[in-house]
Protein backbone atom coordinates (compact mmCIF):
# COMPACT_ATOMS: atom_id res chain seq x y z
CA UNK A 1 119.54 125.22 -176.90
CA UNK A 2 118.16 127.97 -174.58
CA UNK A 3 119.75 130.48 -176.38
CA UNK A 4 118.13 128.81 -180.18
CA UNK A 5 114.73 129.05 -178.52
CA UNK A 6 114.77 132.69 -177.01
CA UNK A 7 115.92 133.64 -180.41
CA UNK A 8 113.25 131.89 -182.57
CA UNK A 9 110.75 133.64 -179.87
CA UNK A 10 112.53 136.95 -180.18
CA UNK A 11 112.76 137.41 -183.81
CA UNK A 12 109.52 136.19 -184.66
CA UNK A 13 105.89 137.74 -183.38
CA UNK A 14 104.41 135.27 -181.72
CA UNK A 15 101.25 135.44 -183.77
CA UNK A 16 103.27 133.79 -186.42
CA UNK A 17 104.16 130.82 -183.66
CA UNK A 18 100.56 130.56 -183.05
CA UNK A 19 99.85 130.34 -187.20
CA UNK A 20 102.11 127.28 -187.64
CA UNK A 21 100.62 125.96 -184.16
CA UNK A 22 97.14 126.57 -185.77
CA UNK A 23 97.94 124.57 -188.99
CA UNK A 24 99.35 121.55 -187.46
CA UNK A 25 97.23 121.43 -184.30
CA UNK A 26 94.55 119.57 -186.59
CA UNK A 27 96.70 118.46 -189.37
CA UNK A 28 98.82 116.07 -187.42
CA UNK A 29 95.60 114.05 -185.89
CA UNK A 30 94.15 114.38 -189.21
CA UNK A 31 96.73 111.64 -190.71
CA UNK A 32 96.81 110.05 -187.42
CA UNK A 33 92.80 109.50 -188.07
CA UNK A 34 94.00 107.75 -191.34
CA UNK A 35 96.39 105.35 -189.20
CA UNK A 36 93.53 104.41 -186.40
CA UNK A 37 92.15 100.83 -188.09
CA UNK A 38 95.43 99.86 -188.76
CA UNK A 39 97.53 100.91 -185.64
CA UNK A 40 94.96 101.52 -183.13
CA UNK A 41 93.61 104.69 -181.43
CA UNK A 42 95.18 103.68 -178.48
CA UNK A 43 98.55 102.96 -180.33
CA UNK A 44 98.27 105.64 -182.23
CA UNK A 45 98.74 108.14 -178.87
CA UNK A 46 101.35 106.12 -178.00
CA UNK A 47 103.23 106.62 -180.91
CA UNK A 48 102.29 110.62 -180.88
CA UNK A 49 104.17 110.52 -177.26
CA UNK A 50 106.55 108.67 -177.93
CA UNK A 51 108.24 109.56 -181.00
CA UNK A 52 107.11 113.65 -179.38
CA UNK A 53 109.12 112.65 -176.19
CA UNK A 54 112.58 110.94 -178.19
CA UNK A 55 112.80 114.35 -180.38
CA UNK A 56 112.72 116.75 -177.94
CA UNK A 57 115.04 114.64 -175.72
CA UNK A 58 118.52 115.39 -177.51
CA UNK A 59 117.83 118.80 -177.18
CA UNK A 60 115.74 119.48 -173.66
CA UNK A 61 117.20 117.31 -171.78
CA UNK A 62 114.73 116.21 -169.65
CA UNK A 63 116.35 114.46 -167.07
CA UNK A 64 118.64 117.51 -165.84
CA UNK A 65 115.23 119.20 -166.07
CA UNK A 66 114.07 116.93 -163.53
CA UNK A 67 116.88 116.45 -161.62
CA UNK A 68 117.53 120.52 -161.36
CA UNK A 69 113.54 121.21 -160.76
CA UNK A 70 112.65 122.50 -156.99
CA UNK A 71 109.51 120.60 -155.17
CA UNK A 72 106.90 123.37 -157.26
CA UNK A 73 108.22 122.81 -160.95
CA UNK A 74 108.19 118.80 -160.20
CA UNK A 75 104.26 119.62 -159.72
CA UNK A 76 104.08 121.54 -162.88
CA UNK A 77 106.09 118.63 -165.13
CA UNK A 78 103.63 115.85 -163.32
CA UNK A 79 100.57 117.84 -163.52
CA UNK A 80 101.57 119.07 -167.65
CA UNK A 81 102.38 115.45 -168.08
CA UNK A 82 99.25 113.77 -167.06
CA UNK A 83 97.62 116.46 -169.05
CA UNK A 84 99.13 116.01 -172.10
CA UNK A 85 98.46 111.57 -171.84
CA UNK A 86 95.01 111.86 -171.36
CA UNK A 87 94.28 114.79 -173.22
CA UNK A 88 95.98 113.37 -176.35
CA UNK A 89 93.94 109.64 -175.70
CA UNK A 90 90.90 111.30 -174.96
CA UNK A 91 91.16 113.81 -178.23
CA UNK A 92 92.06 110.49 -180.42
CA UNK A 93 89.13 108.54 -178.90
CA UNK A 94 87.02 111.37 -179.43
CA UNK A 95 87.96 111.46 -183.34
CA UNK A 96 87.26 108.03 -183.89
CA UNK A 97 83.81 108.23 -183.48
CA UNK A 98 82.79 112.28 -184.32
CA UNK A 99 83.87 114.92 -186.89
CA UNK A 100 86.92 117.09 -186.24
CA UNK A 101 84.93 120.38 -186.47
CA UNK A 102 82.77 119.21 -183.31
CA UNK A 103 85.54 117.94 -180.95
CA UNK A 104 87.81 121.38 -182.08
CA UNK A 105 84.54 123.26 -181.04
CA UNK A 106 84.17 121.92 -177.87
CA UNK A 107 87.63 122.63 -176.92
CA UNK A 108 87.07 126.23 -177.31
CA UNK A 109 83.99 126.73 -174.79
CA UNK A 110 86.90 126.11 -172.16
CA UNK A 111 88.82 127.92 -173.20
CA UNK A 112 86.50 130.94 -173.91
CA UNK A 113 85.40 130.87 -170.64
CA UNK A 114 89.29 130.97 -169.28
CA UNK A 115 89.41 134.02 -171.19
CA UNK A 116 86.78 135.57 -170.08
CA UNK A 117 87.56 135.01 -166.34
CA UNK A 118 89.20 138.41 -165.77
CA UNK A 119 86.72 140.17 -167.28
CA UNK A 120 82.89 140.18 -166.83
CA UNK A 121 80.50 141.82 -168.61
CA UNK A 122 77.72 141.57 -170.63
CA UNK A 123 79.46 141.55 -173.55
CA UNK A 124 81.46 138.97 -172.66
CA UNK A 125 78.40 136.95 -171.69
CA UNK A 126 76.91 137.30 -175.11
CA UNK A 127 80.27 136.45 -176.13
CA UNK A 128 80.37 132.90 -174.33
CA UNK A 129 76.21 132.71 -175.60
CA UNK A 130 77.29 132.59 -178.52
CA UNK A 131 79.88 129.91 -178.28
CA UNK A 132 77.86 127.79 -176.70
CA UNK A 133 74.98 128.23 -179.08
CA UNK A 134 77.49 127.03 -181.94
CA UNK A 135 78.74 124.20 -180.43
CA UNK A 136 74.84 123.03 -179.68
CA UNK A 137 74.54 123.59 -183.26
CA UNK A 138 77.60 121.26 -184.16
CA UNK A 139 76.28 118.80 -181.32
CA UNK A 140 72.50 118.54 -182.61
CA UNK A 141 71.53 115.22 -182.79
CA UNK A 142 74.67 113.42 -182.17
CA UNK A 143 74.42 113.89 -178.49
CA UNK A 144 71.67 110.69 -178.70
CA UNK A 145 73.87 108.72 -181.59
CA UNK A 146 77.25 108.91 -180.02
CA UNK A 147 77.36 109.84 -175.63
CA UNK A 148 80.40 107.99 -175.83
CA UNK A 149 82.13 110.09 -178.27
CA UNK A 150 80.66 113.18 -176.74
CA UNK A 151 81.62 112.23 -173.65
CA UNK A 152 85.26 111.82 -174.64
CA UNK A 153 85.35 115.46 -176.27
CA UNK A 154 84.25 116.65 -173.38
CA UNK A 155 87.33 115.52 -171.09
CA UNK A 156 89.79 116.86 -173.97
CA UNK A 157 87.97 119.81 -173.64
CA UNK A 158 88.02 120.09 -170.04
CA UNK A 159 92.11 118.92 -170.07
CA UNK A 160 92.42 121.42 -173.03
CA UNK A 161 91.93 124.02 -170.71
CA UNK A 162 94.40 122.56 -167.78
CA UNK A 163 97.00 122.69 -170.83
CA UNK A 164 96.81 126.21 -171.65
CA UNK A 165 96.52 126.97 -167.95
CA UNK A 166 100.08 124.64 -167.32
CA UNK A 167 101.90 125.36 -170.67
CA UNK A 168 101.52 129.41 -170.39
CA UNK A 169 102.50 128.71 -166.72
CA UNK A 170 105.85 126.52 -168.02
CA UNK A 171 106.01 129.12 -170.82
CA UNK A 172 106.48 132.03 -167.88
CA UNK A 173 108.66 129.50 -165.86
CA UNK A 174 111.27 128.03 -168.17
CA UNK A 175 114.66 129.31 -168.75
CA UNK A 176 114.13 128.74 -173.05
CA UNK A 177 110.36 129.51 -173.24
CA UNK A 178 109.13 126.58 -171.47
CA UNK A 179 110.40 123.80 -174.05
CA UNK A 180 112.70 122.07 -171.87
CA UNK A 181 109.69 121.90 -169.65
CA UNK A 182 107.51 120.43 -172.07
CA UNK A 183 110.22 117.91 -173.21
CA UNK A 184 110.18 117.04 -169.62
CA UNK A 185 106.66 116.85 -169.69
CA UNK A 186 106.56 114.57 -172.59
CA UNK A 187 108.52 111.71 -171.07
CA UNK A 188 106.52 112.05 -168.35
CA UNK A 189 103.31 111.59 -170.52
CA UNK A 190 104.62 108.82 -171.71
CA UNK A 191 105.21 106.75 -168.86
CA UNK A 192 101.30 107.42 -167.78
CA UNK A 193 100.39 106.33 -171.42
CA UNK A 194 103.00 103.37 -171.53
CA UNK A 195 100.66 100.63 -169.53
CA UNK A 196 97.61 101.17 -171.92
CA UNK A 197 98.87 102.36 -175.49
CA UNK A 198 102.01 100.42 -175.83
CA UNK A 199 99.98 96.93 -176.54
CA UNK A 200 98.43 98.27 -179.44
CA UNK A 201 101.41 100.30 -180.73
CA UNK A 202 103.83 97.27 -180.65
CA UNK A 203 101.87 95.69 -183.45
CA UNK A 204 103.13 97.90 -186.21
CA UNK A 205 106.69 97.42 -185.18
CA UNK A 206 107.21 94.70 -187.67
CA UNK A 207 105.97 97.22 -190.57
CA UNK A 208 108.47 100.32 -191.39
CA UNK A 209 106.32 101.96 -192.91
CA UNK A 210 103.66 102.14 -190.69
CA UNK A 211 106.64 103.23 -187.42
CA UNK A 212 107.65 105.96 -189.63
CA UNK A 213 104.07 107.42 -190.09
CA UNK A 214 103.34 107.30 -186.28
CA UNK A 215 107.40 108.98 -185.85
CA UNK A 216 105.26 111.89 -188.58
CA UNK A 217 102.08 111.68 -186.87
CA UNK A 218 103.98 112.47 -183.23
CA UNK A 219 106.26 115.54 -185.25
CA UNK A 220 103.43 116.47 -186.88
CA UNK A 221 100.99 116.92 -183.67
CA UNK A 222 103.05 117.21 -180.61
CA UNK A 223 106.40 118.39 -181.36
CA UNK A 224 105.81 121.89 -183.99
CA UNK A 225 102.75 122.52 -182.68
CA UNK A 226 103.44 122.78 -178.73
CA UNK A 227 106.87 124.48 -179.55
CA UNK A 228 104.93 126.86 -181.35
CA UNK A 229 102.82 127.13 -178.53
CA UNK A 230 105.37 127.98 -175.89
CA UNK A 231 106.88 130.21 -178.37
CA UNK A 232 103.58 132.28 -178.56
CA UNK A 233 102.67 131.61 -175.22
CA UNK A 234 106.40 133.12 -173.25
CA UNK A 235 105.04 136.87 -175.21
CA UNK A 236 101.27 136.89 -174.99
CA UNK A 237 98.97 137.35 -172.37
CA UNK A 238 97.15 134.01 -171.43
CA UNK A 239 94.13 135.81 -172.16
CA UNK A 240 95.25 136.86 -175.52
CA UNK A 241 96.06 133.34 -176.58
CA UNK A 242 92.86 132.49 -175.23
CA UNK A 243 91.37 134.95 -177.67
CA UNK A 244 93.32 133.94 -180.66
CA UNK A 245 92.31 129.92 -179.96
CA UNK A 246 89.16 130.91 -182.27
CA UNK A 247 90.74 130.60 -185.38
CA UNK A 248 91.01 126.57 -184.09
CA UNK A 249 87.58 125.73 -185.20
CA UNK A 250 87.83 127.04 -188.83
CA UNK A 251 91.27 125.87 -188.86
CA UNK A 252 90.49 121.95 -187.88
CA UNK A 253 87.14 122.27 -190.69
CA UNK A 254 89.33 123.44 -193.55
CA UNK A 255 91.58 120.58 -192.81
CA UNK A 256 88.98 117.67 -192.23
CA UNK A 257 87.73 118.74 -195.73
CA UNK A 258 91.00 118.63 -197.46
CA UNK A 259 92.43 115.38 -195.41
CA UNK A 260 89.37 112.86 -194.54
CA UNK A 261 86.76 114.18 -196.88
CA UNK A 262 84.81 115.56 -193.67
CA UNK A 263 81.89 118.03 -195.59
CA UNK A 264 80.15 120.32 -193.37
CA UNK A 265 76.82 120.98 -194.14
CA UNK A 266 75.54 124.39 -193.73
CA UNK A 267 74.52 123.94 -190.20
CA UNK A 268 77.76 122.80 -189.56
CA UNK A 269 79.64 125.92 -190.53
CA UNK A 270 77.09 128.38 -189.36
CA UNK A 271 78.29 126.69 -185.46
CA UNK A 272 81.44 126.89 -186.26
CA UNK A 273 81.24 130.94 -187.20
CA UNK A 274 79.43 131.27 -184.19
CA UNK A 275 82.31 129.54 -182.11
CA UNK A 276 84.70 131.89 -183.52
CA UNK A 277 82.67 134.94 -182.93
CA UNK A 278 81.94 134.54 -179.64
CA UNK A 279 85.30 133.96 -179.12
CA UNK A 280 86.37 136.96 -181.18
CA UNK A 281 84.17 139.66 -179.86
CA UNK A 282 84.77 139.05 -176.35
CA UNK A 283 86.21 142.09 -174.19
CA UNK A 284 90.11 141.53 -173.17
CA UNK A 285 91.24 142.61 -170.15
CA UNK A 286 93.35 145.88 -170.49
């Protein structure tokens, strides 16, 4: 399977991975969104694990991952792990009570800043200004209707940030781009989650229909999109993807629109540019 991986990541340019990740970063929770008042948020990141952690087992293997990993990659599948649980519960939560084009802005101040870390200037200040001033505009009075919410993008923002920071590190570490890593990673996640999403998941059991849309929903947002990640992430700088993160934003409106009916108003879309361009204009390190 190593050999399947290096070659997908060889043969394509990884700005294509990072495309497909782009689409289905927001399209997968998009239909999960549809699924929360009749599965549960909590069941719903359960099922996004799970179903995530039982395809990528056949072919990562996770437990000779495990088994084979020295004392520092054991940190690295914990720490991605417990990243990817509560980043995934926190993003869902976060969704249930605000519009995707707010919580996918406020996942790229993070990450803007990450990319700018290398590299200070005054450019890249005005750069990171500008961010900020777009997600205020996004934010505007919803910070006194919804803390909760808010305060739930904020810690997927914050872990969105630990998971570029682990996955480009499993991407440079991992002997087929870092998926076997992840799959790892994944099981691990879902032993965290297990205690707290499993109740709510277990009540769609008894409905087929309902399994096999959480089985989508967990293809849909875990599995293409972070093996396009690692894909992208074993052949570009970390800065770079960093960079590239600011098609997200646009990426996450267009879909809202064409999946839950999410309208921005004008407002809306004028933060949104001004995530992107603060994220685009920034100064890369050379």
């Amino acid at each position: 399977m190593a050999i399947t991986f290096n070659t997908l990541a060889a043969c394509t340019r990884p700005e294509a991975w990072f495309g497909v990740s782009a689409v289905f970063h927001y399209l997968g929770p998009s239909l999960a969104v549809l699924l929360f008042p009749t599965v549960g948020v909590l069941g719903i990141a359960w099922f996004r694990i799970a179903s995530a952690a039982l395809i990528f087992a056949p072919f990562t293997r996770p437990w000779n991952t495990w088994r084979n990993a020295d004392f520092e990659k054991r940190l690295l599948l914990l720490g991605l792990g417990l990243c990817l649980a509560v980043m995934n519960t926190s993003f869902y939560l976060a969704l249930d009570r605000l519009p995707m084009s707010l919580v996918a802005a406020m996942e790229f101040i993070g990450t803007l800043g990450l990319a700018l870390f290398d590299l200070r200037s005054w450019r890249n200040l005005f750069a990171l200004g500008l961010a900020i001033g777009g997600v205020f505009l996004l934010i505007d009075v919803k910070f006194i209707s919804d803390p909760i919410g808010l305060a739930w993008a904020a810690l997927n923002a914050i872990l969105f940030v630990g998971y570029v920071v682990l996955g480009h590190r499993a991407a440079q570490k991992g002997a087929s781009n870092g998926v076997e890593i992840l799959g790892a990673s994944m099981v691990i996640a879902l032993i965290f989650l297990m205690p707290i999403g499993f109740m709510e998941a277990i009540r769609a059991f008894g409905l087929p229909t309902l399994v096999l849309a959480g089985i989508g929903v967990g293809f849909c947002s875990s599995v293409i999109p972070y093996v396009s990640d690692q894909l992208a992430m074993s052949r570009l700088p970390r800065a770079s993807y960093a960079l590239m993160l600011a098609l997200l934003p646009a990426t996450a409106t267009i879909i809202a629109v064409i999946v839950l009916a999410q309208f921005p108003t004008v407002q809306d879309i004028l933060g949104v540019i001004l995530v992107m361009a603060g994220v685009a204009i920034h100064k890369e390190k050379a």
